[in-house]
N, C-alpha and C. Protein backbone atom coordinates (compact mmCIF):
# COMPACT_ATOMS: atom_id res chain seq x y z
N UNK A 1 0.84 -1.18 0.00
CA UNK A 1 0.00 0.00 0.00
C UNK A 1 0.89 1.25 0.00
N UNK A 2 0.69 2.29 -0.70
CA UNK A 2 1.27 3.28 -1.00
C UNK A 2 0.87 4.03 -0.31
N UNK A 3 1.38 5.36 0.28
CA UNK A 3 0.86 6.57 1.09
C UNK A 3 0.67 7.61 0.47
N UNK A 4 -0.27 8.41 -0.22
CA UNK A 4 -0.09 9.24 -0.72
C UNK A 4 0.38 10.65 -0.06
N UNK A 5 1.29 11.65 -0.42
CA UNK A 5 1.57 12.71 0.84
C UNK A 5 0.83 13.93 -0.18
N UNK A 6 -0.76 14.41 0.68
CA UNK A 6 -1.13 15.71 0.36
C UNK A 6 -1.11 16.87 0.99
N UNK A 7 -0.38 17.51 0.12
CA UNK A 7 -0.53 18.80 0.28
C UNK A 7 -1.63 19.69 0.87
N UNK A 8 -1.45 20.50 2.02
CA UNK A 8 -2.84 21.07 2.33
C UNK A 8 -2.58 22.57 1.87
N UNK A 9 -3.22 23.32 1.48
CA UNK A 9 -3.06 24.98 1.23
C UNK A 9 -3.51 25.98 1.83
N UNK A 10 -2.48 26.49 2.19
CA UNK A 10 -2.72 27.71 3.35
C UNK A 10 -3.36 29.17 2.67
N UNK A 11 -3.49 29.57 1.91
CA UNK A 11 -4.07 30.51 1.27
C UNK A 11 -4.69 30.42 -0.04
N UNK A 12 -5.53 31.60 -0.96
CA UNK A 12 -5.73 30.90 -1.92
C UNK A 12 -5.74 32.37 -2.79
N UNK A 13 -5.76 32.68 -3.98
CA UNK A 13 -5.83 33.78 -4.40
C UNK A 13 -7.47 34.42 -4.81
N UNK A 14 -7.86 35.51 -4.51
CA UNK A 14 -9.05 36.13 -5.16
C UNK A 14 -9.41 35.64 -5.88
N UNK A 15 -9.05 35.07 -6.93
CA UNK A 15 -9.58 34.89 -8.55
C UNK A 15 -9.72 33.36 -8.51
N UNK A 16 -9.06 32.94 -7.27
CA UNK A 16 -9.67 30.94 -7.14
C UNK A 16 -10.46 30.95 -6.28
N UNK A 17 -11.28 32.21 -5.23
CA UNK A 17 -12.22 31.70 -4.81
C UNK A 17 -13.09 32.34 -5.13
N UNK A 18 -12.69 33.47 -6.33
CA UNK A 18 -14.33 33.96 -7.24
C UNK A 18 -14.24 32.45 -8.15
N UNK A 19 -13.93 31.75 -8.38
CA UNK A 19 -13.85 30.64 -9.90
C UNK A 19 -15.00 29.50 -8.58
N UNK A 20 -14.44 29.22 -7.21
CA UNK A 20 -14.77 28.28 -7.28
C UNK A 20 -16.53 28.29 -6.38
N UNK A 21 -16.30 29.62 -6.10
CA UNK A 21 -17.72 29.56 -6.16
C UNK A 21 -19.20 30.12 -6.85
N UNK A 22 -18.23 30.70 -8.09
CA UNK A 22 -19.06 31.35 -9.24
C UNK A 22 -19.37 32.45 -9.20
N UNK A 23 -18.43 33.67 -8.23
CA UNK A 23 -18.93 35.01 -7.98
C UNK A 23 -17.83 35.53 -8.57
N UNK A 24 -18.06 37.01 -8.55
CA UNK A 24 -17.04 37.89 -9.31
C UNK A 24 -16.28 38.07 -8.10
N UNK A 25 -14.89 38.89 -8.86
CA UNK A 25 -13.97 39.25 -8.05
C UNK A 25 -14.56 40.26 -7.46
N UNK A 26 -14.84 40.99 -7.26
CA UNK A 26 -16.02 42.63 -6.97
C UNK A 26 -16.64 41.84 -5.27
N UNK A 27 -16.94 40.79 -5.63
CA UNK A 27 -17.89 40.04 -4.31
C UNK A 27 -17.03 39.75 -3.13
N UNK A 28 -15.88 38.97 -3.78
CA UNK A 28 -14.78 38.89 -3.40
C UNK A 28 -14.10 39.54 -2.31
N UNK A 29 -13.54 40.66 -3.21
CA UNK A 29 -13.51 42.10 -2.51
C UNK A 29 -14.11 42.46 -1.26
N UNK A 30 -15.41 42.43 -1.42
CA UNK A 30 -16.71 42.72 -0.75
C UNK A 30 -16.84 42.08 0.95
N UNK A 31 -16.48 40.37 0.12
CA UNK A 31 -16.43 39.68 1.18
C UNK A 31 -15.77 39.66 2.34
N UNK A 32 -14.62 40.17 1.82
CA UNK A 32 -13.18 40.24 2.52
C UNK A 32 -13.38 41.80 3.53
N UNK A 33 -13.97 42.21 2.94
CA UNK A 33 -13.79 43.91 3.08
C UNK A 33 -14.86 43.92 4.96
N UNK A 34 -16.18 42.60 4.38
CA UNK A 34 -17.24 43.04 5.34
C UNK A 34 -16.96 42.30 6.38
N UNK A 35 -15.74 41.19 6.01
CA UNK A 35 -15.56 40.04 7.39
C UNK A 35 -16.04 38.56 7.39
N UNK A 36 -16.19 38.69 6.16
CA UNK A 36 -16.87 37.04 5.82
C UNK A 36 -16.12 36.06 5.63
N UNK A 37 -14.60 36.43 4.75
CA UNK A 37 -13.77 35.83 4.44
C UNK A 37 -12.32 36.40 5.14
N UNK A 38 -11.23 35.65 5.57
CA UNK A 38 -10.56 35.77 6.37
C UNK A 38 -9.14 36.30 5.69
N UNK A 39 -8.53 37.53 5.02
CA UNK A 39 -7.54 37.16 4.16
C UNK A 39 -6.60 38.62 4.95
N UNK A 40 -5.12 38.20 4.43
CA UNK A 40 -4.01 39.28 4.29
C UNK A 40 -3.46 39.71 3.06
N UNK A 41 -2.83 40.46 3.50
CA UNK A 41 -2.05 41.56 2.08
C UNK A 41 -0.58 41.37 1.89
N UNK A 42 0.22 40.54 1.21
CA UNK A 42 1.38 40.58 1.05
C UNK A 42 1.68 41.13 -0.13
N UNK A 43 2.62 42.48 -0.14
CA UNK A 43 2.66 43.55 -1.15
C UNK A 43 1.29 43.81 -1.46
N UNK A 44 1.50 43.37 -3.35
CA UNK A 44 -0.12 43.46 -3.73
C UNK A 44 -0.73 42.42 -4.08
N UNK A 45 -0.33 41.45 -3.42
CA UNK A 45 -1.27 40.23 -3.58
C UNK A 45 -2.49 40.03 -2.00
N UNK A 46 -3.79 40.00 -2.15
CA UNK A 46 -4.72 39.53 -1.29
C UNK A 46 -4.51 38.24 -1.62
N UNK A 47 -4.15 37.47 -0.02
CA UNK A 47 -4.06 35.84 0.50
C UNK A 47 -5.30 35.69 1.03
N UNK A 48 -6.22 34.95 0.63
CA UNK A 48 -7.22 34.26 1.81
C UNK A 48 -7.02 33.04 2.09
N UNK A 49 -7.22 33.30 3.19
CA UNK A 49 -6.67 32.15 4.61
C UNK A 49 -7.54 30.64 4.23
N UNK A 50 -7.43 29.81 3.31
CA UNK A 50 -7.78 28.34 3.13
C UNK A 50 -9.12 28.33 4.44
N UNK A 51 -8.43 28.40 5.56
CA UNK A 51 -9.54 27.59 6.60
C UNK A 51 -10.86 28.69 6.34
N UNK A 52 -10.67 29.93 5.73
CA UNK A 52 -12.12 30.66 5.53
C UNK A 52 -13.03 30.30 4.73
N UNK A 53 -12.72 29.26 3.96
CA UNK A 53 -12.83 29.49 2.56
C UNK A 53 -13.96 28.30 2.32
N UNK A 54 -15.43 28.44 3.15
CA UNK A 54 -16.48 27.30 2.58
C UNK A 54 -17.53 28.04 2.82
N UNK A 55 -18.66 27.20 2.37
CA UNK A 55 -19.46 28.08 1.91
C UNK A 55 -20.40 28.50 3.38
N UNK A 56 -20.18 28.44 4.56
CA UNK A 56 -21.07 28.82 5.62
C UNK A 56 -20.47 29.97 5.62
N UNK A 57 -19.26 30.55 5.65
CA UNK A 57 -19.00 32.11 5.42
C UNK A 57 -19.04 32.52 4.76
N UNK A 58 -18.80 31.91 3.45
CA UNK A 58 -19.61 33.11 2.22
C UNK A 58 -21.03 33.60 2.64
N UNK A 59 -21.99 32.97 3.07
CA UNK A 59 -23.09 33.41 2.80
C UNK A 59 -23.91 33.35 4.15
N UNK A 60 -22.69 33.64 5.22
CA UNK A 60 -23.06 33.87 6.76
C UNK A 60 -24.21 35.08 6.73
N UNK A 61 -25.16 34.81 7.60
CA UNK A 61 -25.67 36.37 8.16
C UNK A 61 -24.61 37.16 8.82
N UNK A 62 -23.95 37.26 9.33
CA UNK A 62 -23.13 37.93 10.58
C UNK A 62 -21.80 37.19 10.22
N UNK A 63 -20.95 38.28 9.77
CA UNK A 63 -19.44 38.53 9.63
C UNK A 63 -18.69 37.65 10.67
N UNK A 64 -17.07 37.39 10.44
CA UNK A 64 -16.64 36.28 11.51
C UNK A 64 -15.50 36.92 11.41
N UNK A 65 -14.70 37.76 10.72
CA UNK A 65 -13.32 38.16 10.93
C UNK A 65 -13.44 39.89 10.42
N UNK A 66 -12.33 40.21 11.23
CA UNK A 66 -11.86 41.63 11.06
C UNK A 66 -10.45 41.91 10.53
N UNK A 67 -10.80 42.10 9.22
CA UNK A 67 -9.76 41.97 7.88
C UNK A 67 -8.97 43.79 8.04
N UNK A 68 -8.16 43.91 8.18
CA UNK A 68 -7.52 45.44 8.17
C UNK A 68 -6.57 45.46 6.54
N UNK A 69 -7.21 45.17 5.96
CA UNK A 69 -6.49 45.68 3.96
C UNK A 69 -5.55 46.96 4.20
């Protein structure tokens, strides 16, 4: 039996989590901006934080993080 070794991913870029849940980057933005989604700023790239990233916070009533962009 073989082990497979996976990779887990700690961040993800804007434009893979507008793709993977069918919203624009604009929402994105939005999301990040109101506390829904959990991300940082290295230079000019926005990182969002993997563990934010399902769909009970996209489309939370009530915000879960305080994002400072």
């Amino acid at each position: 039996m073989q082990t497979e070794n996976i990779k887990q991913r700690l961040y993800y870029r804007r434009k893979e989590v507008a793709e993977m849940f069918g919203i624009s980057l604009r929402t994105v933005d939005r999301k990040i901006q109101d506390g829904y989604i959990k991300a940082m700023k290295g230079g000019h790239t926005v990182f969002i934080m993997s563990d934010s990233v399902n769909i009970e916070n996209m489309f939370a009533s009530k915000p879960k993080f305080n994002n400072e962009l």
